[in-house]
C-alpha atoms as a PDB file:
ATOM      1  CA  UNK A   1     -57.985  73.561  68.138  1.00  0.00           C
ATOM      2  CA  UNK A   2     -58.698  72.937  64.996  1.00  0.00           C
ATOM      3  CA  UNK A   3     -55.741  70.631  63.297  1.00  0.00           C
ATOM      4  CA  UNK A   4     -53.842  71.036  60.134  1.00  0.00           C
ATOM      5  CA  UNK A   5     -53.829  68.209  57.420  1.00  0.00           C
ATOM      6  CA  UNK A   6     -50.195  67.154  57.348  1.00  0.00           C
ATOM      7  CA  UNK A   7     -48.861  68.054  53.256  1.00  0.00           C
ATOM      8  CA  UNK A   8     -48.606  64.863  51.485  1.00  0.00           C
ATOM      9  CA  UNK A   9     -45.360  63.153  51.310  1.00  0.00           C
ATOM     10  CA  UNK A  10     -43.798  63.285  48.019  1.00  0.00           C
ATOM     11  CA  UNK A  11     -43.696  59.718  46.711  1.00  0.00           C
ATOM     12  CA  UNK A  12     -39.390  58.776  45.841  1.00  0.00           C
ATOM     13  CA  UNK A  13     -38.751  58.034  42.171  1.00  0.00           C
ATOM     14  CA  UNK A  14     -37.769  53.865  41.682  1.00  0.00           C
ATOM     15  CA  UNK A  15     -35.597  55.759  39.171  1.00  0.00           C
ATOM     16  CA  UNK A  16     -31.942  56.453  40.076  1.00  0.00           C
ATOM     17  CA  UNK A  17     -30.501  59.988  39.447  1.00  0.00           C
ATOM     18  CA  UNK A  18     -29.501  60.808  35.889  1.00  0.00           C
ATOM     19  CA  UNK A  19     -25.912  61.479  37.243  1.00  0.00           C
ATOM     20  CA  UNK A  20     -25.558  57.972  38.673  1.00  0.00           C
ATOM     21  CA  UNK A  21     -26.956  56.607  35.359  1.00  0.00           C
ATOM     22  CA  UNK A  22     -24.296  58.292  33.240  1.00  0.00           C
ATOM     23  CA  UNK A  23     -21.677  56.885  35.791  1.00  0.00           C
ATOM     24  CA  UNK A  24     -22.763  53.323  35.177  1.00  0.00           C
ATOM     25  CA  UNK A  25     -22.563  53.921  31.583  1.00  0.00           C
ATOM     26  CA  UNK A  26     -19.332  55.055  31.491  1.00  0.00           C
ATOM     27  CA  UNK A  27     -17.969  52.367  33.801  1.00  0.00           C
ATOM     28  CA  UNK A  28     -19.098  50.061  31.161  1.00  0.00           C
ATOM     29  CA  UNK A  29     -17.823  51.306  28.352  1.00  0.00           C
ATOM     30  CA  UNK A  30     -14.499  51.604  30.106  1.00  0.00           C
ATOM     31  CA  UNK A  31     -14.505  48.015  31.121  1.00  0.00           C
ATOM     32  CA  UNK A  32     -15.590  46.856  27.664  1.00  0.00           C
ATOM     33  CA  UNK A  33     -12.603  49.177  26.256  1.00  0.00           C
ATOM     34  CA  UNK A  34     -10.550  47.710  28.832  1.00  0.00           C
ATOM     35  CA  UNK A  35     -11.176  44.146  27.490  1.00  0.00           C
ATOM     36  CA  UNK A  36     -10.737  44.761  23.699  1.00  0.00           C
ATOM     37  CA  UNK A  37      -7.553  46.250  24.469  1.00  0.00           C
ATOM     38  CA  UNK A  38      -6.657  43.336  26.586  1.00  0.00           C
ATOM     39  CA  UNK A  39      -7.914  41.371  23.301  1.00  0.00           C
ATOM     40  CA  UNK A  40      -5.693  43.654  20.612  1.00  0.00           C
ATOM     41  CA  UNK A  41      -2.656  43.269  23.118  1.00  0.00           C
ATOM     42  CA  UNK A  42      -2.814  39.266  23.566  1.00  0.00           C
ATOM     43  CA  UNK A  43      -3.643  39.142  19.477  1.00  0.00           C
ATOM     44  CA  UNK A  44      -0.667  41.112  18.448  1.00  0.00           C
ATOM     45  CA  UNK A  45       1.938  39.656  20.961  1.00  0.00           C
ATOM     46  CA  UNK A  46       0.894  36.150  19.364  1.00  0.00           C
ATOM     47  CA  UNK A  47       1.777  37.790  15.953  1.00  0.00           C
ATOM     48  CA  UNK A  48       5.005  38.682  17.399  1.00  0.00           C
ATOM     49  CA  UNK A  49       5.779  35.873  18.684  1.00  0.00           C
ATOM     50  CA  UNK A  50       4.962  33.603  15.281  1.00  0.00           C
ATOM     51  CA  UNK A  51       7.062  36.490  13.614  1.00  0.00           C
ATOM     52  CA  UNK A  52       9.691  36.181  15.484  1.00  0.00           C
ATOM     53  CA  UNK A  53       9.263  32.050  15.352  1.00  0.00           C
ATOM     54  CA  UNK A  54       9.487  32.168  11.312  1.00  0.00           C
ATOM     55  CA  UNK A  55      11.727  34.804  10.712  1.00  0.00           C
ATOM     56  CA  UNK A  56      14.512  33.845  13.286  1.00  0.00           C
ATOM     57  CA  UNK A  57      14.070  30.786  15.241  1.00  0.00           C
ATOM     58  CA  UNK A  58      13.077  29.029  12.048  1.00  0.00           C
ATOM     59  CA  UNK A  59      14.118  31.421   9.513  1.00  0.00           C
ATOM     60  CA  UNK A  60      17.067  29.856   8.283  1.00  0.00           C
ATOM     61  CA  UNK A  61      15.425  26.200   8.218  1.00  0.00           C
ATOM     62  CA  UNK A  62      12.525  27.822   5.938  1.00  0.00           C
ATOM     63  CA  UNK A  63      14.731  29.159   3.656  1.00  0.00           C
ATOM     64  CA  UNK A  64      16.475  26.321   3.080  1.00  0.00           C
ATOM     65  CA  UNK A  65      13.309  24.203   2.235  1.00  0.00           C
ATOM     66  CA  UNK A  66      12.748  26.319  -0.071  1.00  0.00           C
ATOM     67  CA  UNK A  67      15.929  26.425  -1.922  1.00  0.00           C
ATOM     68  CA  UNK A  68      15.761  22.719  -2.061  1.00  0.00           C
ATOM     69  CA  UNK A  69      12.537  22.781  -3.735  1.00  0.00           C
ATOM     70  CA  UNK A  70      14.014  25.160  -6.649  1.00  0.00           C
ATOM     71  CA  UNK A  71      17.135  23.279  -6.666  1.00  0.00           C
ATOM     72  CA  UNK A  72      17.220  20.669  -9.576  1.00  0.00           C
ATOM     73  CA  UNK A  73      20.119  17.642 -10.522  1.00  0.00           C
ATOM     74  CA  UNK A  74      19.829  15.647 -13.904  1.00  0.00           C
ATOM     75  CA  UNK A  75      22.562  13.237 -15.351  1.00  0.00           C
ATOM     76  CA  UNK A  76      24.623  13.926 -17.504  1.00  0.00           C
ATOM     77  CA  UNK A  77      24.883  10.960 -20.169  1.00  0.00           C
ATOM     78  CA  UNK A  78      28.216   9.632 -20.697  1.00  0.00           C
ATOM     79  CA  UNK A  79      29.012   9.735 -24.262  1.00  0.00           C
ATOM     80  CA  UNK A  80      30.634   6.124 -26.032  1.00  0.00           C
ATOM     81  CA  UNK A  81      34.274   6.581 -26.569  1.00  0.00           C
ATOM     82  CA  UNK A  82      35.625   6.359 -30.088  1.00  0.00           C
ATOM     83  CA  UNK A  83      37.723   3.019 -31.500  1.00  0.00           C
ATOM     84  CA  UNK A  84      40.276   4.175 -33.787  1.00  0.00           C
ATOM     85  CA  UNK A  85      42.766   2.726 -36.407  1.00  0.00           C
ATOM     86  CA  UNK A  86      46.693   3.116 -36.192  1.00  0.00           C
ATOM     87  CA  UNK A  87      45.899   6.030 -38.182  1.00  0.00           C
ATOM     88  CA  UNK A  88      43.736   7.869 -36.061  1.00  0.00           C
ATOM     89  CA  UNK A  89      40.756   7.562 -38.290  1.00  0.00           C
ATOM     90  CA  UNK A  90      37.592   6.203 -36.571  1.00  0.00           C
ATOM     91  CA  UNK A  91      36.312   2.610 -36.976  1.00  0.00           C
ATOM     92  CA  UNK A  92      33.398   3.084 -34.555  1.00  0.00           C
ATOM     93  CA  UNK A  93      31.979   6.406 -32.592  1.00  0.00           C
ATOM     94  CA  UNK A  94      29.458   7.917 -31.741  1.00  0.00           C
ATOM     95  CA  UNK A  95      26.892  10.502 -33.079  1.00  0.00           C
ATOM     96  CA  UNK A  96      24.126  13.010 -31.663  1.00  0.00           C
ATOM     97  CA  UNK A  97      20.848  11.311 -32.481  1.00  0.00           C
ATOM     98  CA  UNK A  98      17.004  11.920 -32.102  1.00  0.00           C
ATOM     99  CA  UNK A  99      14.006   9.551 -30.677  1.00  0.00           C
ATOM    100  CA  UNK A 100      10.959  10.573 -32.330  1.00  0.00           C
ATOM    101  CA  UNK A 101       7.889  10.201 -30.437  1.00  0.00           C
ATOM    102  CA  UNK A 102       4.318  11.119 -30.364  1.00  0.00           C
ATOM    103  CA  UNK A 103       1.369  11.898 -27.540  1.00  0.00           C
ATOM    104  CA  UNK A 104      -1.734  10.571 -29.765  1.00  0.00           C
ATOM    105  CA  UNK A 105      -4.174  12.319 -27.858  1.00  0.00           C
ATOM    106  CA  UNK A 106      -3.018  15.720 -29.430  1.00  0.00           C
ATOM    107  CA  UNK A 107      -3.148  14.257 -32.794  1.00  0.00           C
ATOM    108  CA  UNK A 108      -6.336  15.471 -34.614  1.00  0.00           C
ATOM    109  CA  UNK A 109      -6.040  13.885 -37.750  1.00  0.00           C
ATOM    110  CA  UNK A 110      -3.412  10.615 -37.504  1.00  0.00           C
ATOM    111  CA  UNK A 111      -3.668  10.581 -41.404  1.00  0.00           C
ATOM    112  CA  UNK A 112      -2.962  13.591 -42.121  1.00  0.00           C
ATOM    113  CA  UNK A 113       0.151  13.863 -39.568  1.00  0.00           C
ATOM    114  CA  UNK A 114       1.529  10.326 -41.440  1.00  0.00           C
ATOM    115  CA  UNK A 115       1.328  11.846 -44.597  1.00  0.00           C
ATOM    116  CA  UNK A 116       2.908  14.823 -43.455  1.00  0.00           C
ATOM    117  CA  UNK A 117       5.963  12.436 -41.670  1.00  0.00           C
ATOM    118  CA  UNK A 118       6.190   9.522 -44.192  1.00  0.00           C
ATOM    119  CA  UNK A 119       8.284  11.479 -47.301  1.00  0.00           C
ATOM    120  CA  UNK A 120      10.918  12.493 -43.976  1.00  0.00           C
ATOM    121  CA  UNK A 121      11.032   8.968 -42.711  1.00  0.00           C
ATOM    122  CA  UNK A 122      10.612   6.904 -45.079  1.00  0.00           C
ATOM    123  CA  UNK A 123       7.289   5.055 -44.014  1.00  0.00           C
ATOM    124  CA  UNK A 124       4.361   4.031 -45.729  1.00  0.00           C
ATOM    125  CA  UNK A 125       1.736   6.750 -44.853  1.00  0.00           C
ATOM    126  CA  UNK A 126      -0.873   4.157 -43.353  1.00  0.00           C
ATOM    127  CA  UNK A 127       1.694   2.507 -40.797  1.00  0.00           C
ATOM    128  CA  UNK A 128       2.651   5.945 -39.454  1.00  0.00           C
ATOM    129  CA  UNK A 129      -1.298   6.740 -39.151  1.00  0.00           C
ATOM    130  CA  UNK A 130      -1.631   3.392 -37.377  1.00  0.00           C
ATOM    131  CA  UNK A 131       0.861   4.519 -35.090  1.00  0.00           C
ATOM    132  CA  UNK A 132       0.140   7.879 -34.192  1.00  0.00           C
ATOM    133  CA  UNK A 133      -4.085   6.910 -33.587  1.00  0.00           C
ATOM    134  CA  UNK A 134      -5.237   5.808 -30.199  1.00  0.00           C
ATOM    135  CA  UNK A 135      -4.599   7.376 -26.583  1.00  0.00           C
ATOM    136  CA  UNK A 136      -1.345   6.552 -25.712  1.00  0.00           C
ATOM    137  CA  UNK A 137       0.636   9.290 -24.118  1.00  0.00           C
ATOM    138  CA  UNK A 138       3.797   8.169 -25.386  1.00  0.00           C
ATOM    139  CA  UNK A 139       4.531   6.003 -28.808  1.00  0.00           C
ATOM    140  CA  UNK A 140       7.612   6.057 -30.421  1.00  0.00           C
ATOM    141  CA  UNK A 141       7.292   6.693 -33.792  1.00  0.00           C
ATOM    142  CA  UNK A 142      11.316   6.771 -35.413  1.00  0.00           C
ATOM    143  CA  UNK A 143      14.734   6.029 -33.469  1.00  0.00           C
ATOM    144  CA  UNK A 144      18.311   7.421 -34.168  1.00  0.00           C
ATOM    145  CA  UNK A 145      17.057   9.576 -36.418  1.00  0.00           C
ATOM    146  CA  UNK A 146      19.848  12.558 -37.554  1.00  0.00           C
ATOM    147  CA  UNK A 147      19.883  15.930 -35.880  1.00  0.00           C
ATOM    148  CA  UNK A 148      18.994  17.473 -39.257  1.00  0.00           C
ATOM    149  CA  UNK A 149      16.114  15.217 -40.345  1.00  0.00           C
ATOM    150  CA  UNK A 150      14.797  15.957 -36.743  1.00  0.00           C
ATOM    151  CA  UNK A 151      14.816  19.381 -38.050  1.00  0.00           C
ATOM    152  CA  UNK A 152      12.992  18.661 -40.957  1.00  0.00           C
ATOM    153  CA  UNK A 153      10.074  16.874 -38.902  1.00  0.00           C
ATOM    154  CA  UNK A 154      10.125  19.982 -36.119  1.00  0.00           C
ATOM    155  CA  UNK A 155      10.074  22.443 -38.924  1.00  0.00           C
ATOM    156  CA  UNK A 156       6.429  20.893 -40.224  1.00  0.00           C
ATOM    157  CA  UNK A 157       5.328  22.165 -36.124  1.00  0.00           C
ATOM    158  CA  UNK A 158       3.081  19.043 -36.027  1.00  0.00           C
ATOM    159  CA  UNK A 159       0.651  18.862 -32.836  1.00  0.00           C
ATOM    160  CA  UNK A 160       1.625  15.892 -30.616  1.00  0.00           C
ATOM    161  CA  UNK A 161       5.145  15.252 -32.208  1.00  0.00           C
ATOM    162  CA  UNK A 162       7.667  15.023 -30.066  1.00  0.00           C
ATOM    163  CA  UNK A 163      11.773  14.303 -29.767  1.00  0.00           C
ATOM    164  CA  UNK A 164      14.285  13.146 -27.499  1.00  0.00           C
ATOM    165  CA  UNK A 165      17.974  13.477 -27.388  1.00  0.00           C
ATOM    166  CA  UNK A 166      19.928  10.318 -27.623  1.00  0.00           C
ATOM    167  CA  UNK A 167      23.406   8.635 -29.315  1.00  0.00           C
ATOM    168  CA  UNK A 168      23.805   6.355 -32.407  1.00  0.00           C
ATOM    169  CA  UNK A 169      26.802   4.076 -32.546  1.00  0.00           C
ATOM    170  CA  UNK A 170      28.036   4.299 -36.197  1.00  0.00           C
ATOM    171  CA  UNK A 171      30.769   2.123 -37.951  1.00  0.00           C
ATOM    172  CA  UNK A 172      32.757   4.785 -40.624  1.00  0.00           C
ATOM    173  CA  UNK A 173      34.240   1.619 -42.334  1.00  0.00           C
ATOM    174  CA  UNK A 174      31.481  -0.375 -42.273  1.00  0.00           C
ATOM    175  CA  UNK A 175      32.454  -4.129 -43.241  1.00  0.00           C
ATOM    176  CA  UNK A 176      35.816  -3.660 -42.632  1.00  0.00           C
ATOM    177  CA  UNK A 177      37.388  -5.394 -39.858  1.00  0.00           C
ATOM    178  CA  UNK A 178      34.032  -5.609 -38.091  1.00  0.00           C
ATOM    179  CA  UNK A 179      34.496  -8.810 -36.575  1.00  0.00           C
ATOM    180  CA  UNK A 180      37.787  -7.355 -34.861  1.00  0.00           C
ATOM    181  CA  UNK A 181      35.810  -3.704 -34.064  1.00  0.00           C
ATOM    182  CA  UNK A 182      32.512  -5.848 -32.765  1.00  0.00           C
ATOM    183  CA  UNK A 183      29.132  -3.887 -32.262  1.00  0.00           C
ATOM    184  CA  UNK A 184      26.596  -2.651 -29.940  1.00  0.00           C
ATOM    185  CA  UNK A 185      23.064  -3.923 -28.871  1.00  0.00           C
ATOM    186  CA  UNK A 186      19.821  -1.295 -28.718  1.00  0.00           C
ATOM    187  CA  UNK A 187      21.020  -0.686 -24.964  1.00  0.00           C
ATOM    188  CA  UNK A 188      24.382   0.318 -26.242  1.00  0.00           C
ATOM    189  CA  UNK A 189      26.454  -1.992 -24.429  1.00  0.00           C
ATOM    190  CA  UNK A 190      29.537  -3.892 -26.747  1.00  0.00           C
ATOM    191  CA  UNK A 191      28.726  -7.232 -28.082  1.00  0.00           C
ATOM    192  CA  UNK A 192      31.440  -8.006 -29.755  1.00  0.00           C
ATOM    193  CA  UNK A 193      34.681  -7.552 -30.501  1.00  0.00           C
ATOM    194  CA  UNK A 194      36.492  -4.575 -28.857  1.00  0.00           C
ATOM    195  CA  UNK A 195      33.175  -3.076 -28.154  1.00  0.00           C
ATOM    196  CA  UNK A 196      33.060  -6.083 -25.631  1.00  0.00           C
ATOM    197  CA  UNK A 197      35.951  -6.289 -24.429  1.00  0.00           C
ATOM    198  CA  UNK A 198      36.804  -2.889 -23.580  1.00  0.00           C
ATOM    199  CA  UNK A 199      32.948  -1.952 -22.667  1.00  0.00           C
ATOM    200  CA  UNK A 200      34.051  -0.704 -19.008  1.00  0.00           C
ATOM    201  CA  UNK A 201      36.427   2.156 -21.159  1.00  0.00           C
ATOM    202  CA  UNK A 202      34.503   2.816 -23.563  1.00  0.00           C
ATOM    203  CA  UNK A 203      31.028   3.277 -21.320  1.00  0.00           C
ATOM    204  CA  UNK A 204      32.558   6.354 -20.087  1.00  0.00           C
ATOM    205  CA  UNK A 205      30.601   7.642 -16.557  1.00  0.00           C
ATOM    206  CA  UNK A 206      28.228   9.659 -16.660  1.00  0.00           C
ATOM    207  CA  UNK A 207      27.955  13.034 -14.827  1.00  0.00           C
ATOM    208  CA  UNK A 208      25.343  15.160 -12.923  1.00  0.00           C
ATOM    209  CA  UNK A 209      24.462  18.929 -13.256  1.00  0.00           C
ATOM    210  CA  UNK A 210      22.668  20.680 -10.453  1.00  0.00           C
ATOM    211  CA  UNK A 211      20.772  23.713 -10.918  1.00  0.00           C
ATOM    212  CA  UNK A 212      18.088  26.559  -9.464  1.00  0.00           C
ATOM    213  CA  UNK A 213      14.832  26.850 -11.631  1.00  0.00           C
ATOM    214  CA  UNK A 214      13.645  30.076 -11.039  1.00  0.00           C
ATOM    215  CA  UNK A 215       9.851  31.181 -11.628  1.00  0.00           C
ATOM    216  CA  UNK A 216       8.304  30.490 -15.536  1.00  0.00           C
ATOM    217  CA  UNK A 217      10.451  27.056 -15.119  1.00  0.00           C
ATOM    218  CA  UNK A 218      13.514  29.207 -16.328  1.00  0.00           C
ATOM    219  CA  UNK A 219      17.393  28.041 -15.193  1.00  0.00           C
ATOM    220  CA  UNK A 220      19.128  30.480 -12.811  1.00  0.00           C
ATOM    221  CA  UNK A 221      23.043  30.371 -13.160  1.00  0.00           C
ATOM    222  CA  UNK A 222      24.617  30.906 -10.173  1.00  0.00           C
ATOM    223  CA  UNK A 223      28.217  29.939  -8.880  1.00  0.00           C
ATOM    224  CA  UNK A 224      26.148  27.118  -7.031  1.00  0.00           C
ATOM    225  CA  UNK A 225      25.438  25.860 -10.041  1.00  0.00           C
ATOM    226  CA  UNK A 226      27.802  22.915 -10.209  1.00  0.00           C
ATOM    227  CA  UNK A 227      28.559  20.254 -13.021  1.00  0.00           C
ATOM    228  CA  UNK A 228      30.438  17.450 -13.065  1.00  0.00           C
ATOM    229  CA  UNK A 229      31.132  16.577 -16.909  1.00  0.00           C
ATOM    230  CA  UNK A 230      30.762  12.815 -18.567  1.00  0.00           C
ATOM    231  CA  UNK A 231      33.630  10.766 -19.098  1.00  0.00           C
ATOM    232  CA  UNK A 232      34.153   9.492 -22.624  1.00  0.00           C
END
């Protein structure tokens, strides 16, 4: 008999089916989905928990902090009591006064700024030149100066000139009984006379103000906002 040649065997693809393929595809991007949103969830509970860490557990402590750093206390300068006569008239008291000073690296032209000062002051031009050349932040250029000539000098709006509030112990009777009255040194203490003796009374105490600065540097009043006033 004669024999049949057996049909060739179809050779199996290395290749796996196009159904399986899609399977394995999607099982990865489901486990990479999986992960990220394992990722988002562990991300935003650590938010939560640092929100909840600031905002309540430590909340109050921030707040605080940063109250303190707005809140602001200067003295208050104690102003020299008066000594007055049987009559009630003043033999020595005390006056508003004005420090003059000057920051010589702003000053352009010293000579020009002396010239400007000297008529107000008093001063040959050249000293106050001398004075206000250099780079010294801080020179002093007149002391107890009047509220009103200060005035005078701030009306010229001279670059670099500067002023700072202080006292000036004046005598209204001058001569008269000033051995009895006594007198004051540059620190303001008594030297002499009652001004010695009775320095302790007369020094007064000085007194604080506390205050919140508020953005652009500018004083909030609030009823915490407290004062305690000098003692003359």
């Amino acid at each position: 008999m004669k024999q049949m040649a057996a049909p060739p065997r179809q050779q199996r693809s290395s290749r796996p089916p196009t159904n399986y393929r899609r399977e394995v595809r999607t099982g990865h991007r489901g486990r990479r989905g999986m992960i990220l949103l394992i990722i988002t969830t562990i991300a935003f509970s650590l938010f939560a928990v640092r929100l909840v860490d600031l905002q309540v557990i430590k909340g109050s402590d921030l707040a605080a902090q940063a109250i303190n750093q707005r809140i602001k206390t200067q003295s208050i300068p104690a102003i020299r009591g008066s000594i007055l006569d049987a009559t009630g008239q003043p033999m020595a008291t005390t006056v508003e006064a004005r420090d003059v000073t000057a920051d010589q690296t702003l000053i352009a032209d010293p000579a020009a700024v002396g010239a400007a000062l000297a008529p107000i002051l008093g001063v040959d031009p050249g000293i106050l030149a001398n004075r206000l050349t250099g780079t010294r932040r801080y020179m002093f250029i007149a002391k107890g100066l009047s509220p009103t000539t200060w005035r005078a000098i701030e009306a010229l709006r001279l670059p670099g000139i500067f002023s700072e509030e202080t006292q000036r112990r004046i005598y209204p009777g001058g001569d008269l009984a000033a051995n009895v009255v006594g007198f004051v040194g540059a620190d303001g203490k008594g030297l002499g006379g009652i001004e010695s003796s009775m320095q302790t009374l007369l020094a007064g105490k000085a007194g604080t103000q506390t205050y919140e600065r508020g953005s652009g540097n500018r004083i909030i009043t609030t009823s915490d906002v407290t004062s305690t006033a000098s003692v003359q």
